[in-house]
N, C-alpha and C. Protein backbone atom coordinates (compact mmCIF):
# COMPACT_ATOMS: atom_id res chain seq x y z
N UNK A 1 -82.64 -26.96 61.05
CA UNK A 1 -81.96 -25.88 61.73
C UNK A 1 -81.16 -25.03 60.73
N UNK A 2 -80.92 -25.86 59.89
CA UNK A 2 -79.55 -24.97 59.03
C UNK A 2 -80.32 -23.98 58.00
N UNK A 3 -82.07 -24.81 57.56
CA UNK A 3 -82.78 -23.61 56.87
C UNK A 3 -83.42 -22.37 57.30
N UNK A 4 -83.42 -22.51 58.75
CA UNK A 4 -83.62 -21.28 59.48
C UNK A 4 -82.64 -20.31 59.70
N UNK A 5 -81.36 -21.02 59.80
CA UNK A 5 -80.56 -20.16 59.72
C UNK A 5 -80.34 -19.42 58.63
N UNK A 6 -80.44 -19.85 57.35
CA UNK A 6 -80.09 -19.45 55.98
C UNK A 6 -81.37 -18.29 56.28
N UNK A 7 -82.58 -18.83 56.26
CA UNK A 7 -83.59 -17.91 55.83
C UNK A 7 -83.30 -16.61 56.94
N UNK A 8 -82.76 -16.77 58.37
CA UNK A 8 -82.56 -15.69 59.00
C UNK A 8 -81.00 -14.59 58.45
N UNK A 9 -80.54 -14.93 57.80
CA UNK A 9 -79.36 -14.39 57.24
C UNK A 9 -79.82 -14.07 56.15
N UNK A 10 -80.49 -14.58 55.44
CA UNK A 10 -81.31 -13.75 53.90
C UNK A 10 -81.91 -12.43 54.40
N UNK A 11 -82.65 -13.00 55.63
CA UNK A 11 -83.87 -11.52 56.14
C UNK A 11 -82.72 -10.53 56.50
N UNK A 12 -81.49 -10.91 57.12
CA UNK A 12 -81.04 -9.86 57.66
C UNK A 12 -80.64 -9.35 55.91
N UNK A 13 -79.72 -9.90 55.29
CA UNK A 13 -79.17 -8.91 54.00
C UNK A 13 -80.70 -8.27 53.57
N UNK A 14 -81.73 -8.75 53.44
CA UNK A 14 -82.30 -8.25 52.84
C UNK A 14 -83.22 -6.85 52.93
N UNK A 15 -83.46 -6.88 54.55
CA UNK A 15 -83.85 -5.86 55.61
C UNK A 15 -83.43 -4.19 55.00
N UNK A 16 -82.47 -4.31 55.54
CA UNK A 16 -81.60 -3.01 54.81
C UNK A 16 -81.63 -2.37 53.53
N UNK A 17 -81.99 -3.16 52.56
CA UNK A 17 -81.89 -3.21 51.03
C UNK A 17 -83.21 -2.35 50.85
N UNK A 18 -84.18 -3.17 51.59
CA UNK A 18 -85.78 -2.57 51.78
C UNK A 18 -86.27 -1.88 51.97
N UNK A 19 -85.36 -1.51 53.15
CA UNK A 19 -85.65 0.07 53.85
C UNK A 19 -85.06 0.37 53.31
N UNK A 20 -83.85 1.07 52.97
CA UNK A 20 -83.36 2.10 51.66
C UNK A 20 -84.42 2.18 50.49
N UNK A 21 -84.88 0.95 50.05
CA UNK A 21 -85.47 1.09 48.89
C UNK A 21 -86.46 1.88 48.84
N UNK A 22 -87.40 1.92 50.35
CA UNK A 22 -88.69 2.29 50.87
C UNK A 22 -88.67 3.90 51.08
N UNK A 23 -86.91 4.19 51.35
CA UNK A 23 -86.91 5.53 52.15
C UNK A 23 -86.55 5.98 50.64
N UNK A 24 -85.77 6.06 49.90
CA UNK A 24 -85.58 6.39 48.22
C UNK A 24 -87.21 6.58 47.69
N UNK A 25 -88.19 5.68 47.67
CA UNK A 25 -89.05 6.12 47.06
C UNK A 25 -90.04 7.08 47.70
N UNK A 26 -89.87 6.76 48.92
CA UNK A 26 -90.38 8.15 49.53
C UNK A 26 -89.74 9.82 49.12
N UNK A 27 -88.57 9.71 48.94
CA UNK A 27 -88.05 10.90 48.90
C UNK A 27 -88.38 11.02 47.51
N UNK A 28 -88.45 10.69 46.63
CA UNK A 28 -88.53 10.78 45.30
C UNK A 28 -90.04 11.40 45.55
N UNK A 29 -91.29 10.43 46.19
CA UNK A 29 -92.33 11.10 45.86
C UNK A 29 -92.40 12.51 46.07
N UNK A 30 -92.12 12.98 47.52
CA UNK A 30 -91.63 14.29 47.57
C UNK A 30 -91.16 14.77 47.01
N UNK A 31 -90.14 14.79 46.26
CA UNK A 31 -89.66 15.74 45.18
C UNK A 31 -90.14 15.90 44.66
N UNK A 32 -90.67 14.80 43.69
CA UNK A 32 -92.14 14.92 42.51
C UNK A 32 -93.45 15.98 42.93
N UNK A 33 -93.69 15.73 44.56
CA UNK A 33 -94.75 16.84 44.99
C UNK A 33 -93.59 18.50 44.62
N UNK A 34 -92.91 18.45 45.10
CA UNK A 34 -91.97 19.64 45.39
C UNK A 34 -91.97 20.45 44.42
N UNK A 35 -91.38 19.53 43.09
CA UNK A 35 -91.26 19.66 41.40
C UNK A 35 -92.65 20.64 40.86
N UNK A 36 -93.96 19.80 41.39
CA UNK A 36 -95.16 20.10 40.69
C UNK A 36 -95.49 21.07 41.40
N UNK A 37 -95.44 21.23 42.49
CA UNK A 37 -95.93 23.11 43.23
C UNK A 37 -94.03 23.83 42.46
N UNK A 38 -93.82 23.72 42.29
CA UNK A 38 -92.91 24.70 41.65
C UNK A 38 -93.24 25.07 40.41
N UNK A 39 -93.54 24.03 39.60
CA UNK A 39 -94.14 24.46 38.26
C UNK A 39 -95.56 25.06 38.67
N UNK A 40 -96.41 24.88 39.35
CA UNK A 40 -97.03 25.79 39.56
C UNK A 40 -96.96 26.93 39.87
N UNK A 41 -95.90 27.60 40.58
CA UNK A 41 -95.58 28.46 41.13
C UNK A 41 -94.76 29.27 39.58
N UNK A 42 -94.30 28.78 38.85
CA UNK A 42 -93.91 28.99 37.64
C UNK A 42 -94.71 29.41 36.60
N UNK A 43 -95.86 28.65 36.48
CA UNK A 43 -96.89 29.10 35.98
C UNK A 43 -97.36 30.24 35.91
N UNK A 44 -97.88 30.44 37.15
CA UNK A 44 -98.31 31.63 37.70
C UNK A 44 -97.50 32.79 37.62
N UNK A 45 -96.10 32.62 37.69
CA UNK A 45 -95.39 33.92 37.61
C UNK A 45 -95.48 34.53 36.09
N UNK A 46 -95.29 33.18 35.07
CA UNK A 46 -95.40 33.63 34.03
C UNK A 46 -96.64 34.45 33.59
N UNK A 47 -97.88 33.87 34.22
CA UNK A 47 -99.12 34.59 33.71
C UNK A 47 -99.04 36.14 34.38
N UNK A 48 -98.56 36.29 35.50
CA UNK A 48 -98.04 37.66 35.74
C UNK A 48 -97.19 38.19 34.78
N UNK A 49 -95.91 37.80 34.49
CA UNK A 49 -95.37 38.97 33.37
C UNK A 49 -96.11 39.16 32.29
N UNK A 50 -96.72 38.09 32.03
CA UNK A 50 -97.74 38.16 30.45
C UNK A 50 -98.53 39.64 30.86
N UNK A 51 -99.66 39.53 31.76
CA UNK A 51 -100.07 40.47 32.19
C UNK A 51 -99.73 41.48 32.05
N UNK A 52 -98.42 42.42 32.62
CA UNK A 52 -97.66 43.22 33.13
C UNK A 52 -97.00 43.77 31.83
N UNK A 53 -97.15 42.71 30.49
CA UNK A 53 -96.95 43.32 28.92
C UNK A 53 -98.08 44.05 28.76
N UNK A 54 -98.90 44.35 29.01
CA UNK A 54 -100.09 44.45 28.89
C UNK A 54 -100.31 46.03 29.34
N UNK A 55 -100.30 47.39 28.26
CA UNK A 55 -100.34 48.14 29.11
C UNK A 55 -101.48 49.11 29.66
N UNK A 56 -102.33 48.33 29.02
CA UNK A 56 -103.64 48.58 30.15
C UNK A 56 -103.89 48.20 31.57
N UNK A 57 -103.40 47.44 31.48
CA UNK A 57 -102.87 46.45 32.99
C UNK A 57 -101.64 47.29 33.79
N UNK A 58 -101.19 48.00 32.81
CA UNK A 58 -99.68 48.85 33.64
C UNK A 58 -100.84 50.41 33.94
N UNK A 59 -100.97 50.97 33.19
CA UNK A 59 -102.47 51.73 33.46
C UNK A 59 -102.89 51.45 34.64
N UNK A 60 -103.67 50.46 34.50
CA UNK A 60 -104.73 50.48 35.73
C UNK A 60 -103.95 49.92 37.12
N UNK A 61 -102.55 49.21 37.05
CA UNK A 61 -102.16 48.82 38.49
C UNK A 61 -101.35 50.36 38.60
N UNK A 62 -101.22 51.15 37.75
CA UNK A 62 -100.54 52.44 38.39
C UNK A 62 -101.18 53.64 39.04
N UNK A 63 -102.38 53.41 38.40
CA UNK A 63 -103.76 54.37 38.90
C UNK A 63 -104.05 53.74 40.11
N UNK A 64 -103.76 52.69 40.74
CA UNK A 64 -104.22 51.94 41.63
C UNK A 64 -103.16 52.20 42.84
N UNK A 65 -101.90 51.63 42.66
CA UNK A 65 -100.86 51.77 43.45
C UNK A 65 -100.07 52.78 43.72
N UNK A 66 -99.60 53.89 42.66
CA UNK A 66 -99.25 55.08 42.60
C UNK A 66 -99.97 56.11 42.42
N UNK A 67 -101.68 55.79 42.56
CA UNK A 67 -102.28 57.29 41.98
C UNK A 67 -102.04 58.11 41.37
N UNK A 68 -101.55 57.34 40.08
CA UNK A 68 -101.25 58.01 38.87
C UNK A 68 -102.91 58.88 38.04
N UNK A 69 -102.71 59.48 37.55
CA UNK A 69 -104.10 60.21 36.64
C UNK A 69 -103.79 60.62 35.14
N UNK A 70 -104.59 60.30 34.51
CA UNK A 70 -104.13 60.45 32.79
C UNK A 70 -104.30 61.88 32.74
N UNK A 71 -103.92 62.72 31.28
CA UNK A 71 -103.70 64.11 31.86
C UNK A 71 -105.16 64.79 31.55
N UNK A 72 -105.75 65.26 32.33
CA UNK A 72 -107.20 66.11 32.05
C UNK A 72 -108.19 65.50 33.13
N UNK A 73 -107.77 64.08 34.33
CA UNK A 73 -108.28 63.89 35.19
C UNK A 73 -108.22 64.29 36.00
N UNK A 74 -109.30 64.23 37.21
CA UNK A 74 -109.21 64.51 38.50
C UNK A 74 -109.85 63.79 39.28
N UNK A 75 -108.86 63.12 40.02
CA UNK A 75 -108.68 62.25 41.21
C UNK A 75 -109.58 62.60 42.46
N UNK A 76 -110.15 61.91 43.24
CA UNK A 76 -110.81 62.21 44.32
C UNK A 76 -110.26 60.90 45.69
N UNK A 77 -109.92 61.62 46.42
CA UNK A 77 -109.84 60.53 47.65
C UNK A 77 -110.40 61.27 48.86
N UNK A 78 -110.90 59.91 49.14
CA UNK A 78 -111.63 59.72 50.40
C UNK A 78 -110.95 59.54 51.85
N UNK A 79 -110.64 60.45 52.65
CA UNK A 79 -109.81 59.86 53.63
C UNK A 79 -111.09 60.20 55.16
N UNK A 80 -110.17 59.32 56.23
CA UNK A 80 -111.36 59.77 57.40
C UNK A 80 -110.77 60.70 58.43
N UNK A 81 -111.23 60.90 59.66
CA UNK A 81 -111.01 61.94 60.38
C UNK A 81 -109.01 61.94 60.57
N UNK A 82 -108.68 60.36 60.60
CA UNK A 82 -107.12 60.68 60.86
C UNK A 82 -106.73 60.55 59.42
N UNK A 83 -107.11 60.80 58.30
CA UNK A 83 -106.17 60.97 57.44
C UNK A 83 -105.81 59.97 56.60
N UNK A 84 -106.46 59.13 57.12
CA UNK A 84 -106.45 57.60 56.23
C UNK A 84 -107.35 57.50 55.12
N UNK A 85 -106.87 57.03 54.34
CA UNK A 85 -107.55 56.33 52.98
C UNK A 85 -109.35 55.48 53.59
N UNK A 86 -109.96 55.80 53.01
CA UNK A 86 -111.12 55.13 53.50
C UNK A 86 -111.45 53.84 52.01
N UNK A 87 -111.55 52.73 52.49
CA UNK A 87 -111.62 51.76 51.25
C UNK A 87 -112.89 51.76 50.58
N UNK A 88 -112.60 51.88 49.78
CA UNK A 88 -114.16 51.77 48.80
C UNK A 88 -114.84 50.81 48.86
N UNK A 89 -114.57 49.36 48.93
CA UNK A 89 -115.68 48.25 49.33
C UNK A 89 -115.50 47.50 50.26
N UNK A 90 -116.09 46.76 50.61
CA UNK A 90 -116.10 45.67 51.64
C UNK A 90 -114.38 44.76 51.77
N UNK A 91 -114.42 44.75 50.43
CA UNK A 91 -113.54 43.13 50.44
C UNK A 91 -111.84 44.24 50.56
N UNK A 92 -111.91 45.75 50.19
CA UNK A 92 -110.97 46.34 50.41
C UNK A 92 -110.68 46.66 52.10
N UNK A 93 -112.13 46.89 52.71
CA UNK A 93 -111.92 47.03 53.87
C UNK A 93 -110.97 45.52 54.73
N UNK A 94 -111.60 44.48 54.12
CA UNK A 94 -111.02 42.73 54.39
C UNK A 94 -109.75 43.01 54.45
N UNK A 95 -109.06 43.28 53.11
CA UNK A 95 -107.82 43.31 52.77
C UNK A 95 -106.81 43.45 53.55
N UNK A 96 -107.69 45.14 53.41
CA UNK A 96 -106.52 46.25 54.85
C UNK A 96 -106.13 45.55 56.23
N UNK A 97 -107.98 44.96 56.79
CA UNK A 97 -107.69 44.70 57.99
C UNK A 97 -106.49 43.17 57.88
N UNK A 98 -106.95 42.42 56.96
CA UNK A 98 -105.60 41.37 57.30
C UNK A 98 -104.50 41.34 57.18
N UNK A 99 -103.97 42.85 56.29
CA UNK A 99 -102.90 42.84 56.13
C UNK A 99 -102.46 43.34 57.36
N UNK A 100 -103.30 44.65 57.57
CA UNK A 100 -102.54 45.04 59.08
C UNK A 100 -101.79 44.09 59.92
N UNK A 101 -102.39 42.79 60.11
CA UNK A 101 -102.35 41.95 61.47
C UNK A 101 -102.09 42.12 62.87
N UNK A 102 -101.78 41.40 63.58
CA UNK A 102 -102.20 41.76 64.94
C UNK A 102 -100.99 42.51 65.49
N UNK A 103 -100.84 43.31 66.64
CA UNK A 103 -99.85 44.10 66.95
C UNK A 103 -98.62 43.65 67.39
N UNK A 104 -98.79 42.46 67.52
CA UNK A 104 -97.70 41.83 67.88
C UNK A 104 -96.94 40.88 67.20
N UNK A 105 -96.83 40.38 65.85
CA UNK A 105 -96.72 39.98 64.71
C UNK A 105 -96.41 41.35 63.75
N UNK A 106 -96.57 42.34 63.92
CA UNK A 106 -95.92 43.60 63.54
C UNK A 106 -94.56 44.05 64.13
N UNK A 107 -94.75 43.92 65.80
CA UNK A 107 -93.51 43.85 66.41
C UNK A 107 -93.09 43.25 66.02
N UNK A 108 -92.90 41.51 65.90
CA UNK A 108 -91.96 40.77 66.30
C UNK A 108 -91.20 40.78 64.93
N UNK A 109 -92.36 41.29 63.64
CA UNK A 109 -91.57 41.78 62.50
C UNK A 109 -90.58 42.67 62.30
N UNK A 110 -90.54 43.88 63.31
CA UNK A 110 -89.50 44.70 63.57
C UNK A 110 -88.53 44.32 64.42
N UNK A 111 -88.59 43.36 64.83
CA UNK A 111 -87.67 43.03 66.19
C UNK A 111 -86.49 41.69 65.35
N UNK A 112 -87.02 41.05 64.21
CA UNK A 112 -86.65 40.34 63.01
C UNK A 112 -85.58 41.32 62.22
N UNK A 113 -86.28 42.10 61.47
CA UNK A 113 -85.75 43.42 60.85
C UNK A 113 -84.22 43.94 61.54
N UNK A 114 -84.72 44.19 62.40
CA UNK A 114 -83.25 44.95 63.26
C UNK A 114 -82.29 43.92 63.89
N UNK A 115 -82.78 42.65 63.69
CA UNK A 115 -81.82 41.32 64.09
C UNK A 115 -80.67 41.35 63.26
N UNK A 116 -81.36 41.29 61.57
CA UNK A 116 -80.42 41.44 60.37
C UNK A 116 -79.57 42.73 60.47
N UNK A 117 -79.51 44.15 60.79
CA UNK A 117 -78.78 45.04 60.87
C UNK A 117 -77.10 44.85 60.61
N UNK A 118 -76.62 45.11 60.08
CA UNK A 118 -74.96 44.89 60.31
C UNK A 118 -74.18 46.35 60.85
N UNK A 119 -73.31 46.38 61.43
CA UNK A 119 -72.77 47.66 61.94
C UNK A 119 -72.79 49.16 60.71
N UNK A 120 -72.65 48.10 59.90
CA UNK A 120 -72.73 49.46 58.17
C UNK A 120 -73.73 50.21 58.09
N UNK A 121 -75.03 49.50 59.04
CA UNK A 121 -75.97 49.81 58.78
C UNK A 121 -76.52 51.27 59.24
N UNK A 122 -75.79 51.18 60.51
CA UNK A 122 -75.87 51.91 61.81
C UNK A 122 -75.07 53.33 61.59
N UNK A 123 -75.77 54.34 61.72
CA UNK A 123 -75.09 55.20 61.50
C UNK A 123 -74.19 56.23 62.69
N UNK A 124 -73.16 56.49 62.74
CA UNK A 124 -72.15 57.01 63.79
C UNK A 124 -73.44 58.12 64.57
N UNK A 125 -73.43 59.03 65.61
CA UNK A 125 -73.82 59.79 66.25
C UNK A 125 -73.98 61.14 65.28
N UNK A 126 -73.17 61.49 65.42
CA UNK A 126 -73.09 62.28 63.92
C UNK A 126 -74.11 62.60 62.99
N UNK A 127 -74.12 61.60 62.20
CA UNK A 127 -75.35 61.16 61.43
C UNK A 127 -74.23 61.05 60.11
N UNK A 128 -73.03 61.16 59.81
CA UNK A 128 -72.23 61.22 58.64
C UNK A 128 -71.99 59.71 58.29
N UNK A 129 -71.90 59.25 57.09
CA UNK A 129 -71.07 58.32 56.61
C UNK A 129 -69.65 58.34 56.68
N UNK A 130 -69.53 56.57 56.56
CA UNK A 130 -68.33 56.07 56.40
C UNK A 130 -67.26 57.05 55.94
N UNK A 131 -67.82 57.53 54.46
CA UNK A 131 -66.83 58.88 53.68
C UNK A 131 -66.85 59.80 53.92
N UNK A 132 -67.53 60.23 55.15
CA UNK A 132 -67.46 61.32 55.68
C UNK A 132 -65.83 61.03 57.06
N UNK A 133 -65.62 60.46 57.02
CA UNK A 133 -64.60 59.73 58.67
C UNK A 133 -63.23 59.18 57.93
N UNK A 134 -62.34 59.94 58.49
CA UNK A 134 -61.10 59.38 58.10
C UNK A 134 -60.96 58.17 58.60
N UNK A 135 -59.69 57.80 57.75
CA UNK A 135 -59.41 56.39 58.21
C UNK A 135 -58.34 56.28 59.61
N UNK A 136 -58.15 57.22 59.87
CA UNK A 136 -57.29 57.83 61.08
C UNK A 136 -57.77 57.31 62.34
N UNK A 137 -57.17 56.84 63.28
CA UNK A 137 -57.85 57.16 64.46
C UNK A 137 -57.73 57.79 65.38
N UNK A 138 -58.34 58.62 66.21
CA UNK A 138 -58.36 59.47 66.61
C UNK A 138 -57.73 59.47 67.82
N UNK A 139 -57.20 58.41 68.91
CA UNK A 139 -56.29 58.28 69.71
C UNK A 139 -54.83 58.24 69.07
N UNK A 140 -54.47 58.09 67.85
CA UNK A 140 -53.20 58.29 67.19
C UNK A 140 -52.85 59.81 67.48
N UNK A 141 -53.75 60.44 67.45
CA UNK A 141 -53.29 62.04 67.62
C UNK A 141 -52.66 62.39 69.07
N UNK A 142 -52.45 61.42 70.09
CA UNK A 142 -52.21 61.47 71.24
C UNK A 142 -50.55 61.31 71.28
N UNK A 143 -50.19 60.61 70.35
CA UNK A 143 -48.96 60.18 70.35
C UNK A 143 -48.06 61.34 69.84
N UNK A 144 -48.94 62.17 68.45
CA UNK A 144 -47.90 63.38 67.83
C UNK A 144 -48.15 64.47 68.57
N UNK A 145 -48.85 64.46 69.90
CA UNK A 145 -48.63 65.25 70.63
C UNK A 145 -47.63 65.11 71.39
N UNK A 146 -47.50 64.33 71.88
CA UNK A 146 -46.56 63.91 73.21
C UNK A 146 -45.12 64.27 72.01
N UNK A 147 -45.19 63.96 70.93
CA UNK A 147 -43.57 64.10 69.95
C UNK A 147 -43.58 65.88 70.05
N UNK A 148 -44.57 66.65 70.11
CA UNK A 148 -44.53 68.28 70.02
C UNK A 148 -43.78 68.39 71.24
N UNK A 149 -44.16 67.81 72.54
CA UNK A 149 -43.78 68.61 73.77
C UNK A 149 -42.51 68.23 74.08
């Protein structure tokens, strides 16, 4: 009887010890995953600035994104009946359409957007800034009237 008891009082100290030990190395592995997509993610940024030294690469993403033209070119774009850019290949047409996404995932992106707003943001009726508006308020003027009469 008395070695069952011992051995049930070992299991209990020891229980606890185990699971900590179990939940520690779990978290560790995770980090270690966490660690290694970050250095990846590190990686990659770096091979972007490398790039971006590069100024053929500044060239061609500016001809691309800003429709920039070296001087003695001439640019041609393609647009369709409303005025839009028409994509030159397939995988540009891909692009567009996924970036667009669906109409309601556009909303709920604007409805996000204007969540963050702070009152600063918002501009008086008016349409003037802050430095445009005394610091006065404008029911104070009620009082140096009543001192005139």
């Amino acid at each position: 009887m008395a070695l069952v008891a011992l051995v049930v009082i070992a299991l209990a100290a020891l229980v606890p010890t185990v699971n900590s030990y179990v939940a520690q190395r779990q978290q560790l592995s995770e980090l270690q995953t966490q660690v290694g997509n970050q250095e990846k993610d590190v990686e990659t940024l770096r091979e972007q600035v490398a790039r971006w030294e590069d100024p053929a690469y500044v060239a061609t993403r500016a001809r691309e994104r800003l429709l920039f033209a070296m001087p003695g070119e001439t640019q041609y774009r393609l647009t369709d009946t409303s005025g839009h850019d028409v994509p030159q290949t397939e995988a540009e047409q891909a692009a567009e359409q996924a970036q667009e996404g669906e109409w309601f995932s556009t909303l709920w992106k604007s409805v996000e957007g204007s969540s963050r707003l702070t009152p600063e943001d918002i501009p008086d009726e008016t349409g003037s800034t802050d430095d445009d508006v005394s610091d006065e308020d404008p029911a104070d003027d009620s009082t140096d009237q009543d001192a005139d009469q």
